[in-house]
C-alpha atoms as a PDB file:
ATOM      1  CA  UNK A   1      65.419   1.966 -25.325  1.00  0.00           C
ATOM      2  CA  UNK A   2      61.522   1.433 -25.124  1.00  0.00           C
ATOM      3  CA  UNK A   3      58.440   3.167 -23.452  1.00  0.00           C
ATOM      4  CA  UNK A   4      57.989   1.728 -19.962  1.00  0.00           C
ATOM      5  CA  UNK A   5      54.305   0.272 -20.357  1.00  0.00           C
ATOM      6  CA  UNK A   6      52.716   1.683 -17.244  1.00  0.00           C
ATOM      7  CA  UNK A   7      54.471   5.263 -16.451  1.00  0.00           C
ATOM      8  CA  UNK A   8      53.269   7.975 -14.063  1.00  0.00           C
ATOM      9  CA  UNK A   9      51.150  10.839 -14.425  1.00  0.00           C
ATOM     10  CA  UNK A  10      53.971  13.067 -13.290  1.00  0.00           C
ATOM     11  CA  UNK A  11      57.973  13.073 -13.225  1.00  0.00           C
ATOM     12  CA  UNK A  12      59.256  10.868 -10.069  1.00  0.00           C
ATOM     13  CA  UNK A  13      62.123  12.654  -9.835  1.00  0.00           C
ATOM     14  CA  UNK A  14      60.661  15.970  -9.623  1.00  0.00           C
ATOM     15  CA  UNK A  15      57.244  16.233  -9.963  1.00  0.00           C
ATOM     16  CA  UNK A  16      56.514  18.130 -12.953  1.00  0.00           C
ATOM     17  CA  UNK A  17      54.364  17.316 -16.156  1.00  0.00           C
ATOM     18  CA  UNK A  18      56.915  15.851 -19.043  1.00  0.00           C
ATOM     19  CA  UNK A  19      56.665  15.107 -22.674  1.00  0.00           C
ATOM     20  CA  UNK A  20      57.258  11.855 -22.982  1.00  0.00           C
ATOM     21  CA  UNK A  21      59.349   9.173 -21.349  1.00  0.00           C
ATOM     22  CA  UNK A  22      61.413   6.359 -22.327  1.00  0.00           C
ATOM     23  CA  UNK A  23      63.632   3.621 -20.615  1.00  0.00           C
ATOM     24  CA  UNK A  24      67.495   2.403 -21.108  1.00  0.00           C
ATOM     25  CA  UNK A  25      69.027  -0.498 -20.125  1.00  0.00           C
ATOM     26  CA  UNK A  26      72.795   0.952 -21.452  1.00  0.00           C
ATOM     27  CA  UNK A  27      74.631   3.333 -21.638  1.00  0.00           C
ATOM     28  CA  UNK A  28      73.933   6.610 -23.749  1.00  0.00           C
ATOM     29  CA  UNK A  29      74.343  10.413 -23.880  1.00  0.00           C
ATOM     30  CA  UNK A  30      72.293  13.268 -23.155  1.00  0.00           C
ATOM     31  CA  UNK A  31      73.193  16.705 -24.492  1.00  0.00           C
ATOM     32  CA  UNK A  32      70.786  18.985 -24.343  1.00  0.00           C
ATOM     33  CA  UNK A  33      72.615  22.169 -25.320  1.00  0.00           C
ATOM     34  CA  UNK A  34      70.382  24.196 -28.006  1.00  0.00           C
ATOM     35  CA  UNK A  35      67.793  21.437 -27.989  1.00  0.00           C
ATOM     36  CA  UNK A  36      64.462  22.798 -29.371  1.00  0.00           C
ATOM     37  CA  UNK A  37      62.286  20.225 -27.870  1.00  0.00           C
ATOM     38  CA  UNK A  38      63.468  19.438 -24.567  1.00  0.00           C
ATOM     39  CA  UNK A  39      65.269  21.976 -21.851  1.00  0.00           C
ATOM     40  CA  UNK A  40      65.456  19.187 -19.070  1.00  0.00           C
ATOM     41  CA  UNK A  41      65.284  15.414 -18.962  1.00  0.00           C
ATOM     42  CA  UNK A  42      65.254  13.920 -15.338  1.00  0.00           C
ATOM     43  CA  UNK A  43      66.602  10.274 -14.801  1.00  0.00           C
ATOM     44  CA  UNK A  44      64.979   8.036 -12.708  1.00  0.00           C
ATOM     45  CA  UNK A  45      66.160   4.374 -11.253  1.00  0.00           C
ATOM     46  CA  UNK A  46      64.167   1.657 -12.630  1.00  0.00           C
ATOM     47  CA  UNK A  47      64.206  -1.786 -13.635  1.00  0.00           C
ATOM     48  CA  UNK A  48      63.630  -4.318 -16.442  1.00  0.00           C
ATOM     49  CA  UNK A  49      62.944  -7.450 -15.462  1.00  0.00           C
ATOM     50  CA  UNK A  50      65.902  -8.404 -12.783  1.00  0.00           C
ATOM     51  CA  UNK A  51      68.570  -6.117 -14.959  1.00  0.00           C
ATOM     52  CA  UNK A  52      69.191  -2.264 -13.672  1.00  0.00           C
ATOM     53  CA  UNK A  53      67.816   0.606 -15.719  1.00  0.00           C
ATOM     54  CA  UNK A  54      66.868   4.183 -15.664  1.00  0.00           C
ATOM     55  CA  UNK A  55      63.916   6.075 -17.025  1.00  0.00           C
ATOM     56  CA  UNK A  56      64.310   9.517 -18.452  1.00  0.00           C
ATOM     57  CA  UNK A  57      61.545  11.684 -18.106  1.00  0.00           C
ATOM     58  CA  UNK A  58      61.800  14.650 -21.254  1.00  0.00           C
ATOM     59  CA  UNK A  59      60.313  18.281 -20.036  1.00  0.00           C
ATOM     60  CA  UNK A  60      59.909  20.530 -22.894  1.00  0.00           C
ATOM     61  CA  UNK A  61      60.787  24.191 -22.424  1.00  0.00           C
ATOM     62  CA  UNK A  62      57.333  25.099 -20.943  1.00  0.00           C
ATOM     63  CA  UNK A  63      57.507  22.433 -18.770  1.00  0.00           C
ATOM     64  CA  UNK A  64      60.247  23.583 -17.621  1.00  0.00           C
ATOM     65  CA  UNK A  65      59.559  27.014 -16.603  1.00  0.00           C
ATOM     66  CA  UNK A  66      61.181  28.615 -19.443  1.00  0.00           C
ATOM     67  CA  UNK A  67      60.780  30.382 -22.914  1.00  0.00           C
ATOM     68  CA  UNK A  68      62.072  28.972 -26.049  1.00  0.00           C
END
């Protein structure tokens, strides 16, 4: 997992403002049940190098639309 060097303003996959954003090359897990940070992460297609890989964009509760 790493910060892609170059990432948009905005969430690709939706559109909003996020928190931060990072990109995986494996497989991993996302639960974000009771998470105080984060109430949505989006995934995104992407690519390192040739391989496959998805960025996930984090959206904090605000972000999101909703209170903590």
């Amino acid at each position: 997992m790493y910060v892609p060097e170059d990432p948009p303003a905005n969430c690709p996959a939706c559109g909003d403002p996020y928190d931060s954003v990072s990109r995986h090359t494996g497989g991993f897990v996302a639960n974000l049940l009771d998470n105080e940070r984060y109430q949505r992460v989006c995934f995104y297609p992407a690519t390192d190098g040739s391989d496959p890989a998805f960025d996930c964009y984090h959206h904090t509760h605000a972000q999101a639309g909703v209170d903590d």
